[in-house]
Protein backbone atom coordinates (compact mmCIF):
# COMPACT_ATOMS: atom_id res chain seq x y z
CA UNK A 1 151.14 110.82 143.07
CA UNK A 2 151.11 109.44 146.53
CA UNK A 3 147.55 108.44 148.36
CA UNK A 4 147.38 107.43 151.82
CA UNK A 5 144.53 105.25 153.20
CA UNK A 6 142.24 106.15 156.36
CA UNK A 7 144.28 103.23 158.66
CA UNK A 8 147.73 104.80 157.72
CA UNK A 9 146.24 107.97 158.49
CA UNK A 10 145.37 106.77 162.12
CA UNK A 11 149.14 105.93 162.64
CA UNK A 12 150.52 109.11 161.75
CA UNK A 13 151.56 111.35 165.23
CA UNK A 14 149.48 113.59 165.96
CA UNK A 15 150.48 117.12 165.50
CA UNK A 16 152.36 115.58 162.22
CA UNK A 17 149.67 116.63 159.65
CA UNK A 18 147.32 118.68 158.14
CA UNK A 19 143.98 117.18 157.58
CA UNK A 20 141.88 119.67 154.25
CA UNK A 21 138.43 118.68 153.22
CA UNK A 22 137.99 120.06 149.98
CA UNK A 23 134.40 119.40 149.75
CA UNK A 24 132.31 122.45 149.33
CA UNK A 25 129.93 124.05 152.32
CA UNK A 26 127.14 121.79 151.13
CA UNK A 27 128.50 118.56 151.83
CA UNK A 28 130.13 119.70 154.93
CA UNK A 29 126.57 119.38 156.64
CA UNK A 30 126.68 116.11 156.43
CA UNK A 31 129.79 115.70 158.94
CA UNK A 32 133.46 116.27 158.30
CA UNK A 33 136.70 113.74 159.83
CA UNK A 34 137.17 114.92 163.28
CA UNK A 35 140.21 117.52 162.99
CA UNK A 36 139.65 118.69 159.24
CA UNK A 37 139.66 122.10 158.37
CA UNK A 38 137.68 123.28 155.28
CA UNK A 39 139.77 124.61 152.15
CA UNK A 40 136.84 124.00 148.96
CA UNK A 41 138.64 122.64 145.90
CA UNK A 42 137.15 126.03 144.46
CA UNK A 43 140.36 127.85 146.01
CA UNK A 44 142.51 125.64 145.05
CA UNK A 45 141.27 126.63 141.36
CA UNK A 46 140.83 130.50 141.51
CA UNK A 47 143.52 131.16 144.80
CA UNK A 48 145.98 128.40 145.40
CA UNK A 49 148.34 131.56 146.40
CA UNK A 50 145.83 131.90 149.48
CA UNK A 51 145.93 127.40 150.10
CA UNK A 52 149.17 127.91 150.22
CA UNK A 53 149.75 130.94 152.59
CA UNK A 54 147.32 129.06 155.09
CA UNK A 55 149.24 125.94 154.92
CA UNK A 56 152.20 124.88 156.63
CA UNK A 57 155.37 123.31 155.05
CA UNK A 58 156.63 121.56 157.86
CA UNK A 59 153.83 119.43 158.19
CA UNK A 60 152.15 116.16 155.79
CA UNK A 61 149.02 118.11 154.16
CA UNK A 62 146.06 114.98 153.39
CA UNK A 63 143.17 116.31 151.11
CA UNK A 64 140.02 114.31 151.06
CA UNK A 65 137.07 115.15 149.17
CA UNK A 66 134.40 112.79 148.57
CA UNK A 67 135.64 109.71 146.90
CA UNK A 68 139.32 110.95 146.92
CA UNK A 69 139.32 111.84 143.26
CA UNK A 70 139.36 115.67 143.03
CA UNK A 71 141.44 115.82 145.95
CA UNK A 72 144.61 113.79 143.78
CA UNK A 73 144.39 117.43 141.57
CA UNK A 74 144.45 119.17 144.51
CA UNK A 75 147.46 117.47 146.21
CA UNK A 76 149.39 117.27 142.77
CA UNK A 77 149.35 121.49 143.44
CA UNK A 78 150.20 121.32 146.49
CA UNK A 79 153.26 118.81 145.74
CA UNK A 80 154.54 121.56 142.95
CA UNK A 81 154.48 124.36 145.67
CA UNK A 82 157.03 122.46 147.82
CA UNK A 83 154.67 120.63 150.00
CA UNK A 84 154.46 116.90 151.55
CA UNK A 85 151.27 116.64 150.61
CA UNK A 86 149.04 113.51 149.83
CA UNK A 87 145.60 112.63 149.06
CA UNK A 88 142.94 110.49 151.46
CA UNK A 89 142.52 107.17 149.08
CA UNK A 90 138.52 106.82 148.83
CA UNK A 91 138.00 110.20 150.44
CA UNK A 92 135.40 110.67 153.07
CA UNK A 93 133.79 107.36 152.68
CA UNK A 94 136.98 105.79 153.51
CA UNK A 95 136.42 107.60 156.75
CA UNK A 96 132.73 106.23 156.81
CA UNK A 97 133.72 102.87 155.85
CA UNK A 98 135.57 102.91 158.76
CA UNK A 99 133.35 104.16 161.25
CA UNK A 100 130.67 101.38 159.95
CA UNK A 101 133.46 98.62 161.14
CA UNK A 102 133.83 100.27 164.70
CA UNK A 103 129.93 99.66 164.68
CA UNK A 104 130.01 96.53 163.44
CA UNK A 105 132.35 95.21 166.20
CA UNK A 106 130.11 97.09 168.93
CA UNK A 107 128.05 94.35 170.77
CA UNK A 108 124.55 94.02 170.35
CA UNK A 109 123.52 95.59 174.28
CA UNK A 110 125.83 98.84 172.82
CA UNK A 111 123.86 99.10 169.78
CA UNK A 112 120.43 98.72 171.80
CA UNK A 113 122.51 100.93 174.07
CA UNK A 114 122.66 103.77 171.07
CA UNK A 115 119.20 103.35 170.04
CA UNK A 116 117.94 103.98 173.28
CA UNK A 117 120.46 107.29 173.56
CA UNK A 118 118.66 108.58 170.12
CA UNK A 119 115.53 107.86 170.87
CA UNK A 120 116.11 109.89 174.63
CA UNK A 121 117.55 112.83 172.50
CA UNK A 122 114.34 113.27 170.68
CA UNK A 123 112.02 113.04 173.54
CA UNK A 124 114.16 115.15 176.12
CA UNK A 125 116.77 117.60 174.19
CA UNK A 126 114.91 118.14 171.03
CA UNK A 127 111.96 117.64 171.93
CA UNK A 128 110.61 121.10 171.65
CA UNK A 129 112.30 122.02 168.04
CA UNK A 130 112.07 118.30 166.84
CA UNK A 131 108.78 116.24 167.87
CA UNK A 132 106.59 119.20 168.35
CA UNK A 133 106.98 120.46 165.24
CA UNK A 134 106.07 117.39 163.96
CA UNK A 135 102.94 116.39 165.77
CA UNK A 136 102.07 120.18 165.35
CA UNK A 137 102.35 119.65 161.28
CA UNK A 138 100.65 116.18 161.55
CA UNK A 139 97.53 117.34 163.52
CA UNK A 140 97.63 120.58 161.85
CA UNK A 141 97.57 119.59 158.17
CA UNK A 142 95.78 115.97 158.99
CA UNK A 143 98.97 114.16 157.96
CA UNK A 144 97.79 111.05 159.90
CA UNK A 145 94.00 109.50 160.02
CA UNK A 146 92.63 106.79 161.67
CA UNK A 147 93.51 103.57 159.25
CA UNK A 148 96.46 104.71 157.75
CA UNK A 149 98.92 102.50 155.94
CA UNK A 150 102.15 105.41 155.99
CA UNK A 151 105.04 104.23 154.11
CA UNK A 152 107.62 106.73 155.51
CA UNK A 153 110.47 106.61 152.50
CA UNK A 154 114.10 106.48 153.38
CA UNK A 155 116.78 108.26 151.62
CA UNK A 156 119.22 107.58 153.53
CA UNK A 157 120.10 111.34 154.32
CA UNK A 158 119.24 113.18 158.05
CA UNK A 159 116.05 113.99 157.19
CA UNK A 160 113.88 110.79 156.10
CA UNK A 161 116.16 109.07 158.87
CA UNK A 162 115.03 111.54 161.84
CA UNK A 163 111.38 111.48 159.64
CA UNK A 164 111.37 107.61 160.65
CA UNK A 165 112.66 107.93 164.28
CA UNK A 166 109.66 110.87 165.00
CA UNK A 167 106.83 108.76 163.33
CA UNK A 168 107.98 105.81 165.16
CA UNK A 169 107.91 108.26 168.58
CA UNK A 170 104.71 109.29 167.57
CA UNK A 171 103.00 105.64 166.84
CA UNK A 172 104.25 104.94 170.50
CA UNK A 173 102.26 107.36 172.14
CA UNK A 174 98.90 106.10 169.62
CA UNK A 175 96.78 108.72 170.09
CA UNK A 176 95.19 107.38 166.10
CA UNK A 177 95.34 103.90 164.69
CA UNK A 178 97.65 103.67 161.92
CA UNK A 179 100.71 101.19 160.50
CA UNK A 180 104.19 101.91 159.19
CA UNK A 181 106.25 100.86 156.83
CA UNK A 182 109.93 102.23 156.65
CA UNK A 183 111.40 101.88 152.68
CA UNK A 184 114.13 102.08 151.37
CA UNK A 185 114.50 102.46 147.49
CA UNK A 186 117.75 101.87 146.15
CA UNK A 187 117.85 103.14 142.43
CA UNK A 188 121.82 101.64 141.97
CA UNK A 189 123.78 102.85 145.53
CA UNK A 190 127.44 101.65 145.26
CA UNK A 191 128.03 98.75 147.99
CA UNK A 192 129.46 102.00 150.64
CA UNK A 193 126.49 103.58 150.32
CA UNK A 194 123.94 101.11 150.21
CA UNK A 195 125.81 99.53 153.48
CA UNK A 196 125.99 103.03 155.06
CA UNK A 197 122.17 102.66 154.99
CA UNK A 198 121.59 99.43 156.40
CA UNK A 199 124.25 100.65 159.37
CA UNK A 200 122.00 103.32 160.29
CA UNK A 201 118.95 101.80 160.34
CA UNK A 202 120.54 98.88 162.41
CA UNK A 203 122.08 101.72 164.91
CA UNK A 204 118.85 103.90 165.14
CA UNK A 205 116.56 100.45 165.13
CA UNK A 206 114.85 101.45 161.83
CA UNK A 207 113.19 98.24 160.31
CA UNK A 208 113.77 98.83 156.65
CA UNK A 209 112.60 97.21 153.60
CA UNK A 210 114.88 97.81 150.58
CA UNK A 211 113.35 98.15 147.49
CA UNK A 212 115.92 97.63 143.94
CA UNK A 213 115.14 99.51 140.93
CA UNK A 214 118.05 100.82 138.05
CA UNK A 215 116.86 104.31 137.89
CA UNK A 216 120.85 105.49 138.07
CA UNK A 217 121.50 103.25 135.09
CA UNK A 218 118.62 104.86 133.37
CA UNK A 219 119.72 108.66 134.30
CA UNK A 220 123.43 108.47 133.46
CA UNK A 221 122.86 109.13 129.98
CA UNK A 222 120.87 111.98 130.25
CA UNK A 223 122.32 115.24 129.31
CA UNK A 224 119.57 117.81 130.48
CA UNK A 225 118.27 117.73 133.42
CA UNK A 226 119.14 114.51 134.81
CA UNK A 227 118.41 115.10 138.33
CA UNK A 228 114.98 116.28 137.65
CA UNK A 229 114.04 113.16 135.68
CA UNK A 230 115.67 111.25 138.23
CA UNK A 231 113.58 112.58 140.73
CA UNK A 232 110.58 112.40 139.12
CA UNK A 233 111.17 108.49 138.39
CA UNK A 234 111.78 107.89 142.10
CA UNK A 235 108.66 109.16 143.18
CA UNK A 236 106.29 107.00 140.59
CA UNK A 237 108.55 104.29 141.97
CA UNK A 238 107.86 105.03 145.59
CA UNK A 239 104.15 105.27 145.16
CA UNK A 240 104.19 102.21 143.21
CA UNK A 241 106.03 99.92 145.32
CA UNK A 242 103.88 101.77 148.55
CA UNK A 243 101.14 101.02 146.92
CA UNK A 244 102.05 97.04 146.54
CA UNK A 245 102.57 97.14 150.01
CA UNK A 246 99.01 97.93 150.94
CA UNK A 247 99.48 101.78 151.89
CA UNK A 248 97.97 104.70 151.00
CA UNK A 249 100.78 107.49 151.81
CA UNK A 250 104.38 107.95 150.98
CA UNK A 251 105.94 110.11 153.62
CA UNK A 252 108.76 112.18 152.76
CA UNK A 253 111.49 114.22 154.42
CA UNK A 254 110.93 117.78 153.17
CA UNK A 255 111.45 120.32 156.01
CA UNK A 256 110.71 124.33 156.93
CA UNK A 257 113.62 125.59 155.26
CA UNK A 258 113.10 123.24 151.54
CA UNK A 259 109.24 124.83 151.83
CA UNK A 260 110.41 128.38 152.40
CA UNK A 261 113.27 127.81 149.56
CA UNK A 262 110.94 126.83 146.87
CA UNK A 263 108.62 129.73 147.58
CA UNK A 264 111.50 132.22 146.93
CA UNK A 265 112.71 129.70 143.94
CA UNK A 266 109.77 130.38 142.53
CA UNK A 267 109.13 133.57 142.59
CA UNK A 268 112.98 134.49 141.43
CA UNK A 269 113.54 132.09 139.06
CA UNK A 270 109.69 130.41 138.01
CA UNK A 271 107.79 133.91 137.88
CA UNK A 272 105.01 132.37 139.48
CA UNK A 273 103.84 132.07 143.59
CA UNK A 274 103.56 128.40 144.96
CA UNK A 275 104.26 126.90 147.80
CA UNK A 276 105.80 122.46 148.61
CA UNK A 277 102.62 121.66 150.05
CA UNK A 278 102.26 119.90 153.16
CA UNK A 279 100.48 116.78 151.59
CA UNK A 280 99.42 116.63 148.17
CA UNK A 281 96.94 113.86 146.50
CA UNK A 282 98.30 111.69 143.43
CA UNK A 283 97.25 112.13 140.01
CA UNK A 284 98.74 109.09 138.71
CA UNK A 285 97.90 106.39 141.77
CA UNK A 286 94.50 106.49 142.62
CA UNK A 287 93.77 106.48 146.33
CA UNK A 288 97.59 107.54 147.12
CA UNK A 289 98.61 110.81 148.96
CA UNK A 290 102.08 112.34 149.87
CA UNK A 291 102.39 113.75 153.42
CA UNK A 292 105.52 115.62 154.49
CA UNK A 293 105.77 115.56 158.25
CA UNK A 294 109.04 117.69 158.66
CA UNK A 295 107.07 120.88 157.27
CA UNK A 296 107.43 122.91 159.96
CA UNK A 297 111.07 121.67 161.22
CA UNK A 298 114.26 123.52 160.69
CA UNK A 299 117.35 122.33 159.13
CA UNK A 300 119.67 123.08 161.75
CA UNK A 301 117.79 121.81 164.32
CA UNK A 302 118.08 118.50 162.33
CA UNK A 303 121.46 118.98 162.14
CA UNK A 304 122.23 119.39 165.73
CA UNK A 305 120.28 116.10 166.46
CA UNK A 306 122.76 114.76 164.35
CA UNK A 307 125.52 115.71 165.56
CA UNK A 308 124.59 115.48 169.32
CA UNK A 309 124.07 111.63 168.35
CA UNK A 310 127.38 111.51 166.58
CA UNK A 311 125.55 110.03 163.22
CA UNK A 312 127.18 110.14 159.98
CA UNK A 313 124.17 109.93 156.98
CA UNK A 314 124.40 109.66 153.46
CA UNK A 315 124.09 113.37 151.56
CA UNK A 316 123.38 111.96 148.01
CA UNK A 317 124.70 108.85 145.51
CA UNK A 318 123.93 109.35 142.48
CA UNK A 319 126.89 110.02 140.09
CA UNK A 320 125.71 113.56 139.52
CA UNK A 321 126.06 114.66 142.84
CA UNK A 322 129.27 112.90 144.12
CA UNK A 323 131.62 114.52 140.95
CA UNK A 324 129.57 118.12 140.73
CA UNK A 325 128.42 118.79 144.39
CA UNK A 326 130.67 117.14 147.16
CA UNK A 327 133.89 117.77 144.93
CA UNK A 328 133.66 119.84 142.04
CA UNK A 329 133.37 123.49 141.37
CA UNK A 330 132.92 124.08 137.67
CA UNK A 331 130.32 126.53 137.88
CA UNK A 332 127.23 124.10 137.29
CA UNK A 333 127.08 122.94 140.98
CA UNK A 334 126.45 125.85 142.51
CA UNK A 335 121.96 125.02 142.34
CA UNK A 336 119.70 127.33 142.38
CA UNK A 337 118.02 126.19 145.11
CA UNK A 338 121.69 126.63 146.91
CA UNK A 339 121.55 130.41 145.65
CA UNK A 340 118.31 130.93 147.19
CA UNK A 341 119.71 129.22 150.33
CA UNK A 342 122.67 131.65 150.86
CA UNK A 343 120.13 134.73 149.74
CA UNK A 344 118.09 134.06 152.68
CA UNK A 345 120.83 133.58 154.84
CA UNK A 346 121.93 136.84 153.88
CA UNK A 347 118.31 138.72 154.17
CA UNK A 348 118.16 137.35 157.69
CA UNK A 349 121.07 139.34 158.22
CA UNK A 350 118.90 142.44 157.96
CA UNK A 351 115.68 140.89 159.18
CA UNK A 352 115.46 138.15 161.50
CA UNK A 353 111.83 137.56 160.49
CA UNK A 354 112.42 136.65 156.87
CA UNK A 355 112.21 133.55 156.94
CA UNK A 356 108.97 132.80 158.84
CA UNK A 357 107.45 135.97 156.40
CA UNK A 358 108.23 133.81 153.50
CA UNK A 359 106.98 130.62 154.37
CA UNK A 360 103.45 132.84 155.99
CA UNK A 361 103.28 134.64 152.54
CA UNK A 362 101.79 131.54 151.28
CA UNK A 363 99.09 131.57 153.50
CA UNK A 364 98.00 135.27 153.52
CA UNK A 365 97.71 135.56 149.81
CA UNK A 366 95.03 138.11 148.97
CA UNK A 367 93.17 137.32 145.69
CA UNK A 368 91.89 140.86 145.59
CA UNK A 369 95.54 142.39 145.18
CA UNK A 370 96.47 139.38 142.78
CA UNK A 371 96.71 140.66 138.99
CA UNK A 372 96.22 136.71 137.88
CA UNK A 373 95.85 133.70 139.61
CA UNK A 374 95.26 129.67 138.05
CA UNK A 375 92.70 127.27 140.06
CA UNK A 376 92.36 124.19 138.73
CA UNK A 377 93.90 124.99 135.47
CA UNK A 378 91.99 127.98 134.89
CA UNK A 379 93.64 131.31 134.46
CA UNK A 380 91.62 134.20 136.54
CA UNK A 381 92.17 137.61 135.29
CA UNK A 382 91.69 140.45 137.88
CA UNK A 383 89.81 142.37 134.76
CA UNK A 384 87.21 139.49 134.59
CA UNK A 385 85.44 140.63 137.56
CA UNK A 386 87.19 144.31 137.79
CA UNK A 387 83.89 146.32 136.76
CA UNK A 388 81.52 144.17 138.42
């Protein structure tokens, strides 16, 4: 079966060929190669009748999905239908891989030039759904005290990036005292990924400090629930290594919409009522707090900063994620945090307000039309105190 790579790609004529991203809706967030149109490798499994009718014979069809594995199935189909059709060797990071070399041959002025652009953006154009959200959330839940020691931690992804770029904004205009430290744990990236990083930071004029651990190696094994434990391990590695550095707070990139989402999760799927709270102490790290500055920011709005500034971020590395989420649709990657995603979408169909009810619900709780309720551990029974 015939690949092509992203430089033989450039040469074909335009007008010559077909460009499908077979990634599903989830990964095309993160950015898609400029002229793709979006055919999920899902279709190709329950209606390659439909690929095909929207597909033209006369023209070279290239697939890419993530890595350019699921998308060698998907052109083997298309071959057996009568097509030209070929698969994008290393997928979309081929396509990223690329777009970190245009950087890298950019001159230094045009990279301070970029920084500047993105830093502009945030003050002027999104000012009002991006940095006032976030001074809002910081003065508003006391994110930020006099004396802090933040260590804002980087993913890699849109939102700990733009996380980094508004605490930076917010340090310039030092209304409190307080230091940063941008980190950046990397728990086994492969080489594309872990450069993608370092190209971003360079471009947005983020001074990271990586941080090596093996918790991929320690994950891959797992059969249940891998991406639970491996999120759990991450975060007693974040405080730990935050702590070594002298601070006293992780920060991380949760926004509005991951808040509002684990309310509903909960309630559908945990039968219980809780809320992501806005900054939490730690029970295992003595003196420690997390603080999530993005609380009252909305995904979209990230993503049009992102896309205004023409950046390209990393969605997720771990081997998990790359097979199941960005190209495969077996039935197990559909989350349920991405059901409760696409039911709120839906119930904002009908009411506009849902969302901002949701994530309110939280804070007008009344105890007195509560049939149970835990505080600190204790279970409180609405019959305890109902004849009183």
């Amino acid at each position: 079966m015939k690949e092509i790579t992203y430089n033989e790609l450039t040469e074909l004529e335009e007008g010559s060929y077909v460009l499908v991203d077979t990634r599903n809706e989830g990964s095309l967030k993160y950015g898609m190669i400029p002229g793709a149109v979006s055919i999920t490798h899902e279709l190709f499994e329950i209606d390659i009748d439909g690929v095909v009718a929207r597909l033209n014979k006369d023209k070279k069809i290239v697939l890419y999905c993530a890595r350019g594995q699921v998308s060698l199935d998907d052109a083997g189909q298309l071959i057996e239908y009568g097509f030209d059709a070929v698969s994008l060797a290393g997928g979309y990071n081929s396509y990223l891989i690329a777009m970190m070399d245009k950087q890298k041959e950019e001159a230094k002025a045009e990279k301070q030039e970029k920084t500047a652009e993105i830093e502009k953006s945030i003050r002027k154009k999104f000012h009002k759904t991006l940095f006032s959200p976030f001074a809002r959330a910081c003065k508003q839940y006391e994110l930020i005290k006099e004396g802090d020691h933040i260590c804002a931690c980087i993913s890699g992804g849109k939102d700990s990036m733009l996380m980094a770029k508004l605490f930076q904004e917010i340090k310039r205009h030092q209304k409190v005292n307080f230091e940063l430290t941008f980190l950046v744990m990397d728990p086994g990236y492969s080489p594309v990924n872990r450069r993608l990083i370092e190209s971003n930071a360079e471009i947005m004029g983020i001074p990271v400090v990586f941080y090596e651990s093996d918790i991929f190696d320690a994950v891959d094994t797992v059969d249940k629930n891998p991406c639970y434990l491996c999120a759990r391990m991450r975060r007693g590695h974040l405080y730990s290594k935050a702590k070594e550095l002298g601070c006293n707070k992780i920060a991380l990139g949760h926004h509005y919409d991951d808040v509002i989402e684990t309310i509903l999760m909960g309630m559908l799927y945990g039968a219980q009522i809780q809320t992501m709270m806005p900054k939490l102490h730690s029970t295992n790290f003595k003196g420690m707090e997390l603080i999530r500055p993005l609380y009252l920011i909305r995904q979209d709005d990230i993503i049009a900063w992102q896309r205004y500034n023409g950046l390209h971020f990393l969605q997720c590395a771990c081997h998990f994620t790359e097979t199941c989420d960005s190209c495969s649709v077996d039935g197990t990657s559909a989350s349920k945090r991405l059901e409760t995603r696409n039911l709120i979408a839906e119930l904002k169909k009908v009411n506009p307000y849902v969302e901002s009810n949701i994530f309110r619900s939280v804070e007008n709780v009344n105890l007195a039309t509560v049939i149970a309720y835990k505080q600190n551990g204790v279970k409180h029974h609405f019959l305890d105190v109902y004849d009183e």
